[in-house]
Protein backbone atom coordinates (compact mmCIF):
# COMPACT_ATOMS: atom_id res chain seq x y z
CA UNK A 1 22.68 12.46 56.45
CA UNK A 2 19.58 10.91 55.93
CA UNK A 3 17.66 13.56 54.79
CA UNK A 4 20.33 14.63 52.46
CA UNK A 5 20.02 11.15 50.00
CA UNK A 6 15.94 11.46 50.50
CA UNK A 7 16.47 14.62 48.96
CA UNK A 8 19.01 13.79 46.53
CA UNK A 9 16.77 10.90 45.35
CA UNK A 10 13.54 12.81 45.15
CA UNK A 11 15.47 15.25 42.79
CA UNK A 12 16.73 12.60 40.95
CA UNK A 13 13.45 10.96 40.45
CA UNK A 14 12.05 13.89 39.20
CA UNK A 15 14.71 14.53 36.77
CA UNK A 16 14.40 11.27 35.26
CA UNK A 17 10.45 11.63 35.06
CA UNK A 18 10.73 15.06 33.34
CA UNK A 19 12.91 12.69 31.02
CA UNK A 20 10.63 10.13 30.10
CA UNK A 21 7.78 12.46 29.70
CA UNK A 22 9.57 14.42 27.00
CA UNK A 23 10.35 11.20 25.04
CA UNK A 24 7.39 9.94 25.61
CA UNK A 25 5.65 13.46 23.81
CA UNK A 26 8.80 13.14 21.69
CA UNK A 27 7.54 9.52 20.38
CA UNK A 28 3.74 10.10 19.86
CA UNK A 29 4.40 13.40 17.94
CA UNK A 30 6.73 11.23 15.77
CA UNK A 31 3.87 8.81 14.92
CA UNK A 32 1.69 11.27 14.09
CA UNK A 33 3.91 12.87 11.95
CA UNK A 34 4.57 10.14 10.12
CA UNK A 35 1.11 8.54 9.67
CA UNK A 36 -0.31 9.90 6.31
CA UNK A 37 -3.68 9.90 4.91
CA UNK A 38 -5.00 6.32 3.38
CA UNK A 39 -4.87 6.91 -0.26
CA UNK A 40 -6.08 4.24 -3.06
CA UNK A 41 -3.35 2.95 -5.01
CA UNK A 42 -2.30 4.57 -8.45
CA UNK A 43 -2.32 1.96 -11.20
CA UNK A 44 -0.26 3.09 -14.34
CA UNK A 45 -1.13 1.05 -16.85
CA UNK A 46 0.96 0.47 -20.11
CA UNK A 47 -1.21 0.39 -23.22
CA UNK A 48 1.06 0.74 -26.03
CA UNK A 49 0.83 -2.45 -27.65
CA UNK A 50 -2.57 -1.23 -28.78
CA UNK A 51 -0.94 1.62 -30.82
CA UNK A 52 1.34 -0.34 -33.10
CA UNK A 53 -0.37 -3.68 -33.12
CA UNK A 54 -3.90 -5.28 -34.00
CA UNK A 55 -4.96 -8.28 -32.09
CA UNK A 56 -4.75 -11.24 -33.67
CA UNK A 57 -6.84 -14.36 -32.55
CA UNK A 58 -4.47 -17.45 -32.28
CA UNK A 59 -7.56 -20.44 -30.80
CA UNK A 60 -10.25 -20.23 -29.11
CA UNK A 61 -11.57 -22.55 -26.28
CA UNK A 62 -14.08 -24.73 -26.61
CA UNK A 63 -15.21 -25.78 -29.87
CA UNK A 64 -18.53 -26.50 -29.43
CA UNK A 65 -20.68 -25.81 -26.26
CA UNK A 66 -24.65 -25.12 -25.48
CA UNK A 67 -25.81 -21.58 -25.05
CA UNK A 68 -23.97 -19.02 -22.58
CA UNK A 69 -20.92 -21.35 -21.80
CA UNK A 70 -17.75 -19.60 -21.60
CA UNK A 71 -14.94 -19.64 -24.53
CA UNK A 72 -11.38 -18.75 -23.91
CA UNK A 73 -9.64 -16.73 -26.91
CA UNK A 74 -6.42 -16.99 -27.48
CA UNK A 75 -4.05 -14.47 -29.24
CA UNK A 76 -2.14 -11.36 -28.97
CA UNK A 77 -2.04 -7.82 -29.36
CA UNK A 78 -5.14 -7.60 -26.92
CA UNK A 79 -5.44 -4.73 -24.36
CA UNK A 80 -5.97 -5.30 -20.54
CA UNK A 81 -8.67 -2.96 -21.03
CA UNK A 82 -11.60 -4.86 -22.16
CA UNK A 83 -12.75 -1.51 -23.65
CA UNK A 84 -9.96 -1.16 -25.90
CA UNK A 85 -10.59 -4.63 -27.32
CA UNK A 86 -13.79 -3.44 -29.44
């Protein structure tokens, strides 16, 4: 009787490793399958307020300053692009 359940436990074993190995397989071929490539974001960028209106300067920020200090300018119809802004 002994023998018997040794064997009946050592087959049972092995079932359950043959088991775990395929869902183990199972789960790393998911996570490769799912991991794409890295790409760089794509920005879409809505520019039409360039098309149908010209900027117009509102202020302007300071008033007065020495020699390379910054001024902010104030208005609208301006692009995001700075090129656009020529």
């Amino acid at each position: 009787m002994k023998t018997y359940s040794t064997n009946l436990r050592l087959v049972v074993q092995q079932q359950i490793a043959k088991k775990l190995l395929g869902l183990s397989l199972l789960a790393v071929l998911l996570c490769f399958s799912a991991c794409k490539k890295n790409q760089a974001p794509v920005v879409i960028i809505d520019d039409k307020e360039d098309k149908y209106e010209d900027p117009a300067f509102t202020s302007f920020s300071p008033s007065e300053g020495a020699m390379n200090t910054v001024i902010t300018i104030n208005g609208k119809g301006f692009s995001i692009i700075p090129e656009h802004n020529d």
